[in-house]
C-alpha atoms as a PDB file:
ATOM      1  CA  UNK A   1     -27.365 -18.743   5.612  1.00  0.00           C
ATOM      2  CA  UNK A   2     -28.080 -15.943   3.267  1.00  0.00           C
ATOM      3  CA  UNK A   3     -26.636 -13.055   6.167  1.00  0.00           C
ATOM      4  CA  UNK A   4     -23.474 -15.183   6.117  1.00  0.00           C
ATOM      5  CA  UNK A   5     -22.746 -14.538   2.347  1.00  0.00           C
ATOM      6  CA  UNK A   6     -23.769 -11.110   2.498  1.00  0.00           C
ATOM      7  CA  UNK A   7     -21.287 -10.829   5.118  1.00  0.00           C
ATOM      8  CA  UNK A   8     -18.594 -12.437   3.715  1.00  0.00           C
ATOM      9  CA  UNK A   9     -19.345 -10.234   0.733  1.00  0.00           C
ATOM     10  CA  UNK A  10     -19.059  -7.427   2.543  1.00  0.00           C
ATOM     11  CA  UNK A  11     -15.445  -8.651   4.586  1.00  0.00           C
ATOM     12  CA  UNK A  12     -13.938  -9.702   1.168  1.00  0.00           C
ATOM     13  CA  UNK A  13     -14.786  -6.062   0.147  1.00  0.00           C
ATOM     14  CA  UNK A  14     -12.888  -4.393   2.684  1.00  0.00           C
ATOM     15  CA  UNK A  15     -10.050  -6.429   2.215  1.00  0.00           C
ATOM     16  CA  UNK A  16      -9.900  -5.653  -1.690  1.00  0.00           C
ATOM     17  CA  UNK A  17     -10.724  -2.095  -0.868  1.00  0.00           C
ATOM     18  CA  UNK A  18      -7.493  -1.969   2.188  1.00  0.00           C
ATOM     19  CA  UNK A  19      -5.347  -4.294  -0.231  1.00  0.00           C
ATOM     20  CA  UNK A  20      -5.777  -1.850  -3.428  1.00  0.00           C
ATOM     21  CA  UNK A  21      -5.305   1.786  -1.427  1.00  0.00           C
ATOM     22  CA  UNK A  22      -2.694   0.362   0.756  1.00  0.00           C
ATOM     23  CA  UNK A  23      -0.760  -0.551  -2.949  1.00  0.00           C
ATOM     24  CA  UNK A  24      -1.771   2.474  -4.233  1.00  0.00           C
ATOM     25  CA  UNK A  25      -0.327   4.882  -1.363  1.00  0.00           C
ATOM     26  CA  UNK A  26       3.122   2.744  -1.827  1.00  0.00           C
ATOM     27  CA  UNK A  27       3.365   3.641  -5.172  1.00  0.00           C
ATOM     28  CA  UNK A  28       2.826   7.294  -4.900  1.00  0.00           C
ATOM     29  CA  UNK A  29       5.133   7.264  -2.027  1.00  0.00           C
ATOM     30  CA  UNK A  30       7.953   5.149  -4.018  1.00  0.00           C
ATOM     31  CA  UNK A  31       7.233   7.594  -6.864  1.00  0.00           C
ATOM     32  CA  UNK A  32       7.825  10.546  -5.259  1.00  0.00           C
ATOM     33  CA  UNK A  33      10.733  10.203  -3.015  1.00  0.00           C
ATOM     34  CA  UNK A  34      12.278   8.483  -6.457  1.00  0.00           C
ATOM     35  CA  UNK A  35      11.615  12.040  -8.055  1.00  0.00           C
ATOM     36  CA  UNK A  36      12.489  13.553  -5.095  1.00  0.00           C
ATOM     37  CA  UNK A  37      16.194  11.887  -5.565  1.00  0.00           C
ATOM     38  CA  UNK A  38      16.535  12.442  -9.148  1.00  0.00           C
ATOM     39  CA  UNK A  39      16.270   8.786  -9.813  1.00  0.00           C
ATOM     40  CA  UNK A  40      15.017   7.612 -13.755  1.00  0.00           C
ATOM     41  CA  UNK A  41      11.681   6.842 -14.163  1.00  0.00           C
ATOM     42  CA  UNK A  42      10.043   7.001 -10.574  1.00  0.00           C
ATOM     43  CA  UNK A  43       6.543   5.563 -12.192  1.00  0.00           C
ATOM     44  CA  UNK A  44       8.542   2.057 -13.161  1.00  0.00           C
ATOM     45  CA  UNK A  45      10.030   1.849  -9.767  1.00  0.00           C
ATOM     46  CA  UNK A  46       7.232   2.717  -7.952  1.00  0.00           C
ATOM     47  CA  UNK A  47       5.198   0.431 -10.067  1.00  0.00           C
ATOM     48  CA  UNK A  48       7.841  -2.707  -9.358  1.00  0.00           C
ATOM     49  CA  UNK A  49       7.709  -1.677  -5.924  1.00  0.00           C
ATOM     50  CA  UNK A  50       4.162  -2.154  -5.457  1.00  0.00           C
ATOM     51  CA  UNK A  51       3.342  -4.899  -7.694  1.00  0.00           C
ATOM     52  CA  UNK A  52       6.142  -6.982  -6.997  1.00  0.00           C
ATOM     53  CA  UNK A  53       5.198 -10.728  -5.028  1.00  0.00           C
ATOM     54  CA  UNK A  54       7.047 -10.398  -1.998  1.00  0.00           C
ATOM     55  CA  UNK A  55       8.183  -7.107  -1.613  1.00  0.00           C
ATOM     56  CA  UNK A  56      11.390  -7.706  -3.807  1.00  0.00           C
ATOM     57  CA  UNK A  57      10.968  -4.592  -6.084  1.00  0.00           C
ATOM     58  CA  UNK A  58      10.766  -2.355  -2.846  1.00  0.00           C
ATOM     59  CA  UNK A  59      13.758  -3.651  -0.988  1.00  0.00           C
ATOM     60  CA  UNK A  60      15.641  -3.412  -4.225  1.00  0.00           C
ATOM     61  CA  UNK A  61      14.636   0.187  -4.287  1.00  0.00           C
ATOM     62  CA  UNK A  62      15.132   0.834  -0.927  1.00  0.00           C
ATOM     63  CA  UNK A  63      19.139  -0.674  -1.474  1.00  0.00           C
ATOM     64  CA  UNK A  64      19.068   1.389  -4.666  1.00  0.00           C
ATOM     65  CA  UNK A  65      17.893   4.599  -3.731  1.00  0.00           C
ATOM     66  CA  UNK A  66      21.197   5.000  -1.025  1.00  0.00           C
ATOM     67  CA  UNK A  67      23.343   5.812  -4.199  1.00  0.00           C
ATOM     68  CA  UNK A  68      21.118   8.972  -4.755  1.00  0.00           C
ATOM     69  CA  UNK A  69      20.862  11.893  -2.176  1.00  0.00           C
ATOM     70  CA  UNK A  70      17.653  14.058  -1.867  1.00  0.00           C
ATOM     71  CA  UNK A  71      18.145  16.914  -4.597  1.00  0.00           C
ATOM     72  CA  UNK A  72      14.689  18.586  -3.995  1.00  0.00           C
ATOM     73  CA  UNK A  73      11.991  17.795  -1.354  1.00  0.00           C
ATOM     74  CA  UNK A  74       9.960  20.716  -1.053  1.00  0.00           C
ATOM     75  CA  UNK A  75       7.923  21.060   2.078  1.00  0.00           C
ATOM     76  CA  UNK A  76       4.645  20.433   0.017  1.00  0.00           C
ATOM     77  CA  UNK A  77       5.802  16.403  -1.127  1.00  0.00           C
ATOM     78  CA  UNK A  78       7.310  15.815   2.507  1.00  0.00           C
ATOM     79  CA  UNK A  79       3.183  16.735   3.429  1.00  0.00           C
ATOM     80  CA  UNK A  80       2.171  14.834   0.505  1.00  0.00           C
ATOM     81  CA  UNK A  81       4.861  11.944   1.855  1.00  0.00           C
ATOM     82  CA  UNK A  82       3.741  11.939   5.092  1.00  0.00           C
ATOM     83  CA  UNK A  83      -0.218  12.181   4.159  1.00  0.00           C
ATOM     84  CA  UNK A  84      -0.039   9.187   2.265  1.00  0.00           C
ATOM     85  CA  UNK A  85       2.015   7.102   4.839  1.00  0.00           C
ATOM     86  CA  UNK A  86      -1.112   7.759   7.200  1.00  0.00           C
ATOM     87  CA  UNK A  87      -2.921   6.430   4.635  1.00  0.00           C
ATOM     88  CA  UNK A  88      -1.071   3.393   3.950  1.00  0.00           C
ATOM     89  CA  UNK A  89      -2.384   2.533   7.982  1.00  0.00           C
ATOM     90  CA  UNK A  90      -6.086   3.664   6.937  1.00  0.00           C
ATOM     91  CA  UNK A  91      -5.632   0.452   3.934  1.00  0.00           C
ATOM     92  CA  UNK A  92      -4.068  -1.825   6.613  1.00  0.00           C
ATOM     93  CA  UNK A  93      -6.344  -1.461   9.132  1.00  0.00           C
ATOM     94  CA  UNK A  94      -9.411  -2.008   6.221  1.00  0.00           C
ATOM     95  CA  UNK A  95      -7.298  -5.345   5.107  1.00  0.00           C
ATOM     96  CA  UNK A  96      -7.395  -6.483   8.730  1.00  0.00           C
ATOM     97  CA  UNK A  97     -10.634  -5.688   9.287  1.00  0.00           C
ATOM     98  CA  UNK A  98     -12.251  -7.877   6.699  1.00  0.00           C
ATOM     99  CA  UNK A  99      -9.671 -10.061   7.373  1.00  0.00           C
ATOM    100  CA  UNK A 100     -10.645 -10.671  10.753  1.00  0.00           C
ATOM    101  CA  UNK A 101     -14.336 -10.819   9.836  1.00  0.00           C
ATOM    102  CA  UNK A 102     -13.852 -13.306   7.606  1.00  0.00           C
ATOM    103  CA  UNK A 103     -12.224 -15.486   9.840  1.00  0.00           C
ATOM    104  CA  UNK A 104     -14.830 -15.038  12.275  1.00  0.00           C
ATOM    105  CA  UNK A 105     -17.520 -15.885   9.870  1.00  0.00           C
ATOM    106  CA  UNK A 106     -15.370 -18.966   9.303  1.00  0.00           C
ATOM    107  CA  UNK A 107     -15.382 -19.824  13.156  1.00  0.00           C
ATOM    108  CA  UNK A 108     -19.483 -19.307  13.296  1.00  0.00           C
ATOM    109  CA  UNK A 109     -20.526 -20.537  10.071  1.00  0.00           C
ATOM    110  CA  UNK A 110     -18.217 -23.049   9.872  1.00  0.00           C
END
């Protein structure tokens, strides 16, 4: 019985861990294409993008941000860009791992 807490510990862990970066990466992301396009204050918008409940403050950024052509992308943010969309992945596939090991501690404790 004790393994199966310990385990459960450890699945809840990765999810918080993939849930947190994953949020993380969006914001920096939001942030810096927002600079990117000259838009005001890219730290609010990529804050209500990633802390919004259902994704609301990111599609109303992604409607919003049409109005305002790239000014300056320099080839080091479109790395930076791309870097953390790989790691947006790396978060997801943490969530679903301990997201799928808690369900299967479910199934064999249950």
């Amino acid at each position: 019985m004790e393994r199966g807490w310990i385990l459960g510990v450890v699945c809840f862990a990765f999810m918080i861990v993939g849930a947190v970066h994953t949020v993380w990466q969006i914001f920096k992301i939001v942030e810096l294409d927002a600079r990117s396009r000259g838009i005001k204050h890219p730290g609010l918008w990529g804050f209500l993008s990633a802390n919004s409940n259902g994704a609301s403050g990111l599609i109303l950024y992604l409607i919003g941000r049409r109005n305002y052509p790239v000014i300056s992308l320099s080839e080091k943010m479109k790395k930076e860009i791309d870097s953390r969309k790989r790691r947006v992945g790396v978060g997801l596939v943490f969530l679903a791992m301990g997201g799928a090991g808690l369900a299967s501690l479910g199934i064999l404790l249950g």
